[in-house]
Protein backbone atom coordinates (compact mmCIF):
# COMPACT_ATOMS: atom_id res chain seq x y z
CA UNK A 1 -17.69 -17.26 46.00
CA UNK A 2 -19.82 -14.43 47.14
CA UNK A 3 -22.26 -14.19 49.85
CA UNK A 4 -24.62 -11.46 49.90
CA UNK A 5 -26.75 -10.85 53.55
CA UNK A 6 -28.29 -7.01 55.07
CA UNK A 7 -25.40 -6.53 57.70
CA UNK A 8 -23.04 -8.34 59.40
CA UNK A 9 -24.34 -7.12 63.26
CA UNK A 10 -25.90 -10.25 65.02
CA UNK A 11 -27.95 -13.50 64.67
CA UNK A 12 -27.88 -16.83 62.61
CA UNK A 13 -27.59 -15.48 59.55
CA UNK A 14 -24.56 -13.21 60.55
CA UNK A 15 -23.37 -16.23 62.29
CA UNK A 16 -23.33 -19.16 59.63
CA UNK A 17 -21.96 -16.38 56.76
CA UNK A 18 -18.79 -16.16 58.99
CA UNK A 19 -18.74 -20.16 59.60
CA UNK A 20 -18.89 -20.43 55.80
CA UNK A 21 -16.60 -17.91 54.73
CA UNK A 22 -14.27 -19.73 57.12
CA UNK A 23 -14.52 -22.87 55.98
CA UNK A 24 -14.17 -21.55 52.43
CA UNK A 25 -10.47 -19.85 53.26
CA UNK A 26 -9.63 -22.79 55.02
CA UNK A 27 -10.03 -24.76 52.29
CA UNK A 28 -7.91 -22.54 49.84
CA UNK A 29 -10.42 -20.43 48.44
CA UNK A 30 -11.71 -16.97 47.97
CA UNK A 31 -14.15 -15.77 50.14
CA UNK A 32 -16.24 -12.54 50.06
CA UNK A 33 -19.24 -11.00 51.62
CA UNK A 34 -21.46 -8.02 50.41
CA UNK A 35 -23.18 -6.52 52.99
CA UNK A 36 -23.79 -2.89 54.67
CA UNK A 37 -21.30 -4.12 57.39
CA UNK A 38 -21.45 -3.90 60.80
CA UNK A 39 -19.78 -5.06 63.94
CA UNK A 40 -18.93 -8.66 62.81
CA UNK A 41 -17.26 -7.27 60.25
CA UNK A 42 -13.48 -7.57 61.75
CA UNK A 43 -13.88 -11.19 62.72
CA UNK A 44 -14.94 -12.08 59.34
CA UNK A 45 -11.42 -10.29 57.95
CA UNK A 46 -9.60 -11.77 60.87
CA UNK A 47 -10.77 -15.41 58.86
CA UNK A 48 -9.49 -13.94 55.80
CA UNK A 49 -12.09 -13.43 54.08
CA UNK A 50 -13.41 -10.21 52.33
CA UNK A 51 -15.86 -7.53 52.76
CA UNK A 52 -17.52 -5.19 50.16
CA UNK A 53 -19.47 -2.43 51.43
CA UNK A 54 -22.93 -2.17 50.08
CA UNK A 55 -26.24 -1.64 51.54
CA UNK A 56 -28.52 -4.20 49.75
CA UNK A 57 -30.97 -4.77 53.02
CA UNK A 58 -32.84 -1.49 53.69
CA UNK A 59 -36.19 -1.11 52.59
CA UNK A 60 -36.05 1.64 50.13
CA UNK A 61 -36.59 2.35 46.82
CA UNK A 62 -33.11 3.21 46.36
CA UNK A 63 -31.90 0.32 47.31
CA UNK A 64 -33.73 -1.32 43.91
CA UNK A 65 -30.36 0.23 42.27
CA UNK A 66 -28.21 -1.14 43.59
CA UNK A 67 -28.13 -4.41 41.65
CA UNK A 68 -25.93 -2.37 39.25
CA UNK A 69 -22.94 -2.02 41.35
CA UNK A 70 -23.69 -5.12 42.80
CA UNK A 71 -22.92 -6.93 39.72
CA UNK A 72 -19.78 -5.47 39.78
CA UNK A 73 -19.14 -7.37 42.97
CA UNK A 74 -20.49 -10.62 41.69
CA UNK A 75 -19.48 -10.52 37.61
CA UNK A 76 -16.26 -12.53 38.31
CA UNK A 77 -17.72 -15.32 41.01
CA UNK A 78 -18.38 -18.32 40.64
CA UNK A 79 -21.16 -18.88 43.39
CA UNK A 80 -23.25 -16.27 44.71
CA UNK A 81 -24.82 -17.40 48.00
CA UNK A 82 -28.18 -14.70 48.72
CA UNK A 83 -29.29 -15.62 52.58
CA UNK A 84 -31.67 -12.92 53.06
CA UNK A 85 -35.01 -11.87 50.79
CA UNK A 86 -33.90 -8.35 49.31
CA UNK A 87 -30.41 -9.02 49.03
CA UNK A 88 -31.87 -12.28 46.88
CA UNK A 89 -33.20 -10.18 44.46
CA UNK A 90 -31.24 -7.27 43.85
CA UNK A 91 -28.66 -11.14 43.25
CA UNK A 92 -31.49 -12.37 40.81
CA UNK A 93 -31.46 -8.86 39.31
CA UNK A 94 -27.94 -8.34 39.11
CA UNK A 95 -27.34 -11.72 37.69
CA UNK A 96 -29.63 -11.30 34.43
CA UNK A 97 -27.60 -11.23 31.47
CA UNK A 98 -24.31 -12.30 32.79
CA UNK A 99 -22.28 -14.47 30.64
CA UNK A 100 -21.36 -16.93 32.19
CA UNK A 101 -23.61 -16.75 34.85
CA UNK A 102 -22.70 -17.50 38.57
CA UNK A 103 -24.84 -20.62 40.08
CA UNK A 104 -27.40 -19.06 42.23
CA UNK A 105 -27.63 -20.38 45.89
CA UNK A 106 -29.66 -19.29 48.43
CA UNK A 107 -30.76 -20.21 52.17
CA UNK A 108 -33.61 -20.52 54.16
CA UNK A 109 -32.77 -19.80 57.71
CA UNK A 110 -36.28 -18.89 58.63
CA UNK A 111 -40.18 -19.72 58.82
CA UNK A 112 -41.01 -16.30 56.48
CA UNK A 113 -44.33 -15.79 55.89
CA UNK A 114 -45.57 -16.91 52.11
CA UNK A 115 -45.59 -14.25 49.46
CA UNK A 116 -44.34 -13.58 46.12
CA UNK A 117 -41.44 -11.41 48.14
CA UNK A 118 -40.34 -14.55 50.17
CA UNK A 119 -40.95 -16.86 47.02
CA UNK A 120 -37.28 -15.62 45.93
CA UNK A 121 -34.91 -17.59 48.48
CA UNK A 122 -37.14 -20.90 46.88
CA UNK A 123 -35.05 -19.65 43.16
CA UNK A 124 -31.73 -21.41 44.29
CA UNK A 125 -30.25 -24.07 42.46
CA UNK A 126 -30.57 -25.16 45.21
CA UNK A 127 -32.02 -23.96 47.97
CA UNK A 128 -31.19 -24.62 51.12
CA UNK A 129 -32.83 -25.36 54.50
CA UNK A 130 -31.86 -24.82 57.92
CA UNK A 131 -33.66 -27.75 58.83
CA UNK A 132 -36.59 -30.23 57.87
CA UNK A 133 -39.22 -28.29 59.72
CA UNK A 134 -38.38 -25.46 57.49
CA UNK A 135 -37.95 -27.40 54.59
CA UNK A 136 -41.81 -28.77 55.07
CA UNK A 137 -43.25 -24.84 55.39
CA UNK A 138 -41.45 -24.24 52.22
CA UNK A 139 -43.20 -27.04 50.81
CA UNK A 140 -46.79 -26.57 52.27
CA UNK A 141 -47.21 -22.73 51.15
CA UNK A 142 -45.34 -23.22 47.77
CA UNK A 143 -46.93 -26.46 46.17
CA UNK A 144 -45.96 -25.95 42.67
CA UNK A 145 -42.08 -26.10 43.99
CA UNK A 146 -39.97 -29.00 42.75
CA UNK A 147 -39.06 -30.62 46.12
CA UNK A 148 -35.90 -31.57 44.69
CA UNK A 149 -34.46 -28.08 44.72
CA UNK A 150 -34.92 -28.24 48.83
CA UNK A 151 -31.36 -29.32 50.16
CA UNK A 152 -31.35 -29.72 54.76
CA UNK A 153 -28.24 -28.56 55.58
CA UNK A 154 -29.03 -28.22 59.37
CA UNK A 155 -26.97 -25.75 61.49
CA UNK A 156 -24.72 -26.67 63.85
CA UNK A 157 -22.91 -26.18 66.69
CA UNK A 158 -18.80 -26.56 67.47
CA UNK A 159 -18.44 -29.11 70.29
CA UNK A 160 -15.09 -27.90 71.44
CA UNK A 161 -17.08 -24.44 72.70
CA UNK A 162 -19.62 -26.63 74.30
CA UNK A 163 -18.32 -29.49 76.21
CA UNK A 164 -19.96 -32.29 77.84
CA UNK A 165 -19.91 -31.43 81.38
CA UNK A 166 -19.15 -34.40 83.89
CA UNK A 167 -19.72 -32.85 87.18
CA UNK A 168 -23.46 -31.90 88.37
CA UNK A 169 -24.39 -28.56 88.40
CA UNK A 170 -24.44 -28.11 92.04
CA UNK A 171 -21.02 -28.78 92.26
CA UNK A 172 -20.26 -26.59 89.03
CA UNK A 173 -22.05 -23.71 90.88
CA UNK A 174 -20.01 -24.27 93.85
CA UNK A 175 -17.06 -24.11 92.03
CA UNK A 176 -18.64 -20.50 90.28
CA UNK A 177 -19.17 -19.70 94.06
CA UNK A 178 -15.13 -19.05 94.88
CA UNK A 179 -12.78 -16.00 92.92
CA UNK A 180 -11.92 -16.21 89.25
CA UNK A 181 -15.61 -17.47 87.71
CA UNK A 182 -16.27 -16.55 84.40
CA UNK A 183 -19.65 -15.44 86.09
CA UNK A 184 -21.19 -14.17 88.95
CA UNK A 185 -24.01 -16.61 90.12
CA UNK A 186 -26.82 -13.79 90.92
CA UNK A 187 -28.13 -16.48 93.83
CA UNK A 188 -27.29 -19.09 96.09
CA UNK A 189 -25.45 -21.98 94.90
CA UNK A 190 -27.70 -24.61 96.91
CA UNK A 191 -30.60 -23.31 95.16
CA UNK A 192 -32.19 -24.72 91.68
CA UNK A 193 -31.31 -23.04 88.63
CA UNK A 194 -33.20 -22.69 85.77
CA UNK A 195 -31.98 -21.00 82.40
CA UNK A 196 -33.86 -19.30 80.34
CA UNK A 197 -31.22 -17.68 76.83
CA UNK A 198 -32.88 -15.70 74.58
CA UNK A 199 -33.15 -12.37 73.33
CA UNK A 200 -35.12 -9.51 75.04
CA UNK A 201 -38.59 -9.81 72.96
CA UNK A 202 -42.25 -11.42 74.05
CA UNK A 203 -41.32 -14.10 71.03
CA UNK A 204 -39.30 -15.85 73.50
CA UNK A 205 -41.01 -16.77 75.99
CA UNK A 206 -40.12 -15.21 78.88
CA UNK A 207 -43.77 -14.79 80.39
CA UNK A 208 -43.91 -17.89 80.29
CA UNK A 209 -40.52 -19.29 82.38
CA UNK A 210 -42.23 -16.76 85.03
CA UNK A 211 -45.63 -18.08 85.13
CA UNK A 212 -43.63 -21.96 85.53
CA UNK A 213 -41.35 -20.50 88.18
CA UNK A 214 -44.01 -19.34 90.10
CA UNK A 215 -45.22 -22.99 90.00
CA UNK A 216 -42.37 -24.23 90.92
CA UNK A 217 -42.54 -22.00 94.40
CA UNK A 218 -46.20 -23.15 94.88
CA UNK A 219 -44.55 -26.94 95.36
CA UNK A 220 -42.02 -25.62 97.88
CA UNK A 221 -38.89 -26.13 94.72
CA UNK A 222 -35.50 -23.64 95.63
CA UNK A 223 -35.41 -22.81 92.48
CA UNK A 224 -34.09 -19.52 90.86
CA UNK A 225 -34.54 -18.25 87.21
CA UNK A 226 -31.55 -16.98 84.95
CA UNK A 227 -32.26 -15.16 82.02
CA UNK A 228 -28.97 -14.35 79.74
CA UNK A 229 -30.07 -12.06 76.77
CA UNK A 230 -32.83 -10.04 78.62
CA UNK A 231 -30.91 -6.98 79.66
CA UNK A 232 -30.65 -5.17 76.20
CA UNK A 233 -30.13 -2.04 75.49
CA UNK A 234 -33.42 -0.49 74.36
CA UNK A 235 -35.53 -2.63 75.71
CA UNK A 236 -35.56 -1.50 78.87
CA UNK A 237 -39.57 -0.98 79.34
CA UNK A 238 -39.65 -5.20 78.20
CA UNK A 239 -37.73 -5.88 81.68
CA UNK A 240 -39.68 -3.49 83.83
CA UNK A 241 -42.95 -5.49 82.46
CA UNK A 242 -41.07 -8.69 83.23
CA UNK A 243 -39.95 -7.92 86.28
CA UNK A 244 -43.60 -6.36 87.38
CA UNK A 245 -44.61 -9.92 86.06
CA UNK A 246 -42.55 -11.29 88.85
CA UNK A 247 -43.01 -9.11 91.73
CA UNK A 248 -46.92 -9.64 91.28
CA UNK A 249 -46.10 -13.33 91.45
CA UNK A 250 -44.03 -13.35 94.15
CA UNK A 251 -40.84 -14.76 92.76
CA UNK A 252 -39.77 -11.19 92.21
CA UNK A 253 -36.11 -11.76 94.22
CA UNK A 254 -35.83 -15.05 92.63
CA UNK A 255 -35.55 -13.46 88.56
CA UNK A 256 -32.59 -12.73 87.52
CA UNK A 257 -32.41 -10.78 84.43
CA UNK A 258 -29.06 -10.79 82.75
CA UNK A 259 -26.94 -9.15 79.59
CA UNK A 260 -26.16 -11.32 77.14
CA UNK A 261 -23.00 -13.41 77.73
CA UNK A 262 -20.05 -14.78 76.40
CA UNK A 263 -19.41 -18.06 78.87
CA UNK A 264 -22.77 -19.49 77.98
CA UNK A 265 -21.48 -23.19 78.45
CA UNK A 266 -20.49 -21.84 81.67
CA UNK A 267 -23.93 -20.97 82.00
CA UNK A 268 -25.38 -24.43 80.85
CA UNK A 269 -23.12 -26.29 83.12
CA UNK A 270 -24.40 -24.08 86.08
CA UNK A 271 -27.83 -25.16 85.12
CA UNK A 272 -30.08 -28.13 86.52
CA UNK A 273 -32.75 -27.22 83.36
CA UNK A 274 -32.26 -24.95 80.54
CA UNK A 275 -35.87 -24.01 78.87
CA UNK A 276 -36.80 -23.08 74.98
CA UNK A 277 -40.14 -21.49 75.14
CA UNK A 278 -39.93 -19.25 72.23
CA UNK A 279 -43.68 -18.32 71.22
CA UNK A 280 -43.23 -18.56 67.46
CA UNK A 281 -41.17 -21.82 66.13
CA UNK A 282 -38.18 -21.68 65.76
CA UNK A 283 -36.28 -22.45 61.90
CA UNK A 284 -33.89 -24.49 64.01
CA UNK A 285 -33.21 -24.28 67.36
CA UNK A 286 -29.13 -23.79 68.22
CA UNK A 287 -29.51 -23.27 72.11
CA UNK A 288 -31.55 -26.51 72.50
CA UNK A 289 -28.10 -27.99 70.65
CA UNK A 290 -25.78 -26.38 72.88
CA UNK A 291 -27.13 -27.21 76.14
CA UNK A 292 -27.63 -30.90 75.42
CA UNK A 293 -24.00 -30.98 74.38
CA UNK A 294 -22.83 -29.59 77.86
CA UNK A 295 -24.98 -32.84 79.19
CA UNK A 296 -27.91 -30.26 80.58
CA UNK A 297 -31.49 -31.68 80.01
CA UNK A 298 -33.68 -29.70 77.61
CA UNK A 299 -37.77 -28.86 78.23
CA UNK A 300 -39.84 -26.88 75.45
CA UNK A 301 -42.27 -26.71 73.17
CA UNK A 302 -43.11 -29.07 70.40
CA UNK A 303 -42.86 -26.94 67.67
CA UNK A 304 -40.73 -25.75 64.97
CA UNK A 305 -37.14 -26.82 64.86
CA UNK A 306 -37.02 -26.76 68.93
CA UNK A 307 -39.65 -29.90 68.42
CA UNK A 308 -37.53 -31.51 65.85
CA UNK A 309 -34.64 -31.38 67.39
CA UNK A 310 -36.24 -32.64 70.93
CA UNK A 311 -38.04 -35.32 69.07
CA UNK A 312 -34.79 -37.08 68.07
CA UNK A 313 -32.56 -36.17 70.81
CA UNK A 314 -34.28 -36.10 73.99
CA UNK A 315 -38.10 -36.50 73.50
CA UNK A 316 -38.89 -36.45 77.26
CA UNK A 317 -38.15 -32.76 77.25
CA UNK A 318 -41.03 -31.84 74.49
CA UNK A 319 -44.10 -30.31 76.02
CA UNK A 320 -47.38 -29.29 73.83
CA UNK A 321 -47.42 -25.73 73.07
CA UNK A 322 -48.58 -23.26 75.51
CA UNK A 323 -50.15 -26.17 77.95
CA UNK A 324 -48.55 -24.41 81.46
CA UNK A 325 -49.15 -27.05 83.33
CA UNK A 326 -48.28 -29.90 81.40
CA UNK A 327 -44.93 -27.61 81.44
CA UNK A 328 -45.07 -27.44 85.38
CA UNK A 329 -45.72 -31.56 85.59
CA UNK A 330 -42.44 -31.81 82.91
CA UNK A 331 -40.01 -29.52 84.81
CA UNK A 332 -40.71 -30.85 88.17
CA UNK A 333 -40.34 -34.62 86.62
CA UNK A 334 -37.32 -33.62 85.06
CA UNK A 335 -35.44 -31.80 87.95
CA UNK A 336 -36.73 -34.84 89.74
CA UNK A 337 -34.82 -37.35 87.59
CA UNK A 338 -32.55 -35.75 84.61
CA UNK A 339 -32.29 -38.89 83.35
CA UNK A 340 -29.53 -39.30 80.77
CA UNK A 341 -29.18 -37.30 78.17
CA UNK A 342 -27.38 -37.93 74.10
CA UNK A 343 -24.43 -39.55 73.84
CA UNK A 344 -23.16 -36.99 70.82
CA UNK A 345 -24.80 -34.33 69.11
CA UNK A 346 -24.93 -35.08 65.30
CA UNK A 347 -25.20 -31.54 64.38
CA UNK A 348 -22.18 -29.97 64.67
CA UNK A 349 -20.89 -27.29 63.00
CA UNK A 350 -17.59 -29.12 60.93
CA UNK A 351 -20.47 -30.87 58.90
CA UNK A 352 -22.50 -28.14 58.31
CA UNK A 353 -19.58 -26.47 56.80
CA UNK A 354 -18.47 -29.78 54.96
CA UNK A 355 -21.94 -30.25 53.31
CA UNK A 356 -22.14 -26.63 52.46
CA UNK A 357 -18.85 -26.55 50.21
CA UNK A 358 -19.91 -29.97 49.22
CA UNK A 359 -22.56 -28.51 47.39
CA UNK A 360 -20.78 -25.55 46.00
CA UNK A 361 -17.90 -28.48 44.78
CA UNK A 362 -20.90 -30.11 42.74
CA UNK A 363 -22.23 -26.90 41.41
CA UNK A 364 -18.92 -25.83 39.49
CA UNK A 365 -18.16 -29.29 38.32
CA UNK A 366 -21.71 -29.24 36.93
């Protein structure tokens, strides 16, 4: 079995090639990944799987050659798994005229935009979706594609890493207040905390958890903003901008930019609200996951997986795009009354990994 991706640095992708490649070893079989590496690289040996070096992601005409040494990698496998639209094809290219050939797999983790480049990760047999709101884009920009070659194998999350917290987060901030916390609260304890994860870029939304934090102030709320992910390195003239946004608003000493970290269901648990306001939809939707699993109530837009996954698991927290102040009127209702929240999460990462080698099982008994 042989998965083929850009790089192993950061992200979904990166993320659910390592849960698979797992999974795979786990379950007594060989797993390898062709990729130009990067820092992920030792964690996916450390599973014991293995890596061959190859840049097959770069946009370059060189790169068109290297389906040759590529099939190489892939003559002997039984599965090759492409999760990433130029890696696909130098796998569609490297596969022609190999005898047998390996079942071709590949995986949708995004909303790409349609074109005859993107067409290739809808050549598996099957292909895969991340989840059923990427599974219907597929469907509405390709309309000659058998729907039967779409398999939803959401993504999910490990429960152990994010469990349900019983305490509210008052007292869990309290608790963060005294020596040993896995974090440093950047504000008071008594005070509302909002928490904004994502990744330094305008796609998620951060303008956005400003403009509703100033609202909240207007309405006399104590309530601070936390922002994990948006102190990156090389984006430093994004921050200045946001935190100009805030100073102009007035909430300037209540934002609280902050590197990415690694006790994020420390974070949730410290949290009265945790927001999802990416600007483009989402293929899925992982920290909306997480934070309901910690028992933390969700608010964001209705769209893309975020909207799925609100839609089924706690609908009250799924607010039309863009509309600020419906946003406002949710957030203030919420903080008002949580209300309770799922009892489980169904999407958890064990099954994602069961239904994935599922599929590969029915592939080579084909």
């Amino acid at each position: 079995m042989v998965q083929v991706l850009p790089a192993l640095d950061a992200g979904g992708v990166e993320r659910s090639t390592l849960e698979i490649a797992a999974a795979l070893v786990a379950a007594g079989h060989r797993a390898r990944v062709v990729s130009a590496g990067g820092r992920l690289v030792p964690d996916l040996l450390a599973a014991g799987a293995e890596h061959h070096r190859l840049d097959i992601g770069r946009k370059s005409p060189i790169t068109l050659f290297r389906h040759r040494p590529l099939r190489r990698l892939i003559a002997d496998a039984d599965i090759v798994h492409a999760r990433s639209r130029l890696p696909a094809w130098l796998a569609w290219w490297a596969l022609a005229g190999l005898r047998p050939r390996p079942q071709f797999v590949t995986t949708i983790h995004g909303l790409n935009s349609p074109s005859r480049y993107s067409r290739i990760l809808t050549q598996g047999q099957p292909s895969i979706c991340v989840s059923e709101t990427v599974r219907r884009h597929v469907l509405d920009h390709y309309h000659d594609l058998d729907p039967d070659r779409l398999v939803v194998i959401p993504r999910g999350i490990d429960p152990n890493a994010f469990p349900r917290c019983p305490d509210p987060p008052l007292a869990v901030r309290w608790r963060l207040a005294g020596s040993g916390s896995p974090i440093s609260l950047p504000f008071p304890p008594n005070s509302r905390c909002l928490l904004l994860p994502a990744r330094a870029t305008r796609l998620k939304g951060h303008r956005f958890a400003i403009d509703l934090l100033c609202g909240l102030r207007r309405h006399g709320l104590d309530v601070h903003l936390a922002m994990p992910g948006a102190v990156q390195a090389g984006r430093e003239r994004y921050l200045i901008e946001l935190r100009r946004q805030a100073a102009e608003a007035g909430v300037g000493d209540r934002l609280h930019p902050l590197p990415p970290s690694s006790a994020m269901a420390t974070w949730y648990a410290a949290s009265d609200l945790v927001l999802q306001l990416s600007e483009r939809p989402e293929a899925f939707g992982r920290t909306v996951l997480e934070a309901l699993a910690t028992g933390r109530p969700v608010v964001g837009w209705a769209q893309g997986g975020v909207g799925e996954l609100l839609a089924e698991l706690q609908p009250r927290g799924a607010v039309p795009p863009f509309d600020r102040d419906a946003l406002l009127a949710r957030v203030i209702d919420v903080l008002a009354e949580p209300g309770p929240g799922p009892v489980t999460i169904p999407y958890t990462l064990a099954r994602m990994q069961d239904r994935t080698l599922e599929l590969y099982a029915r592939l080579c008994h084909h």
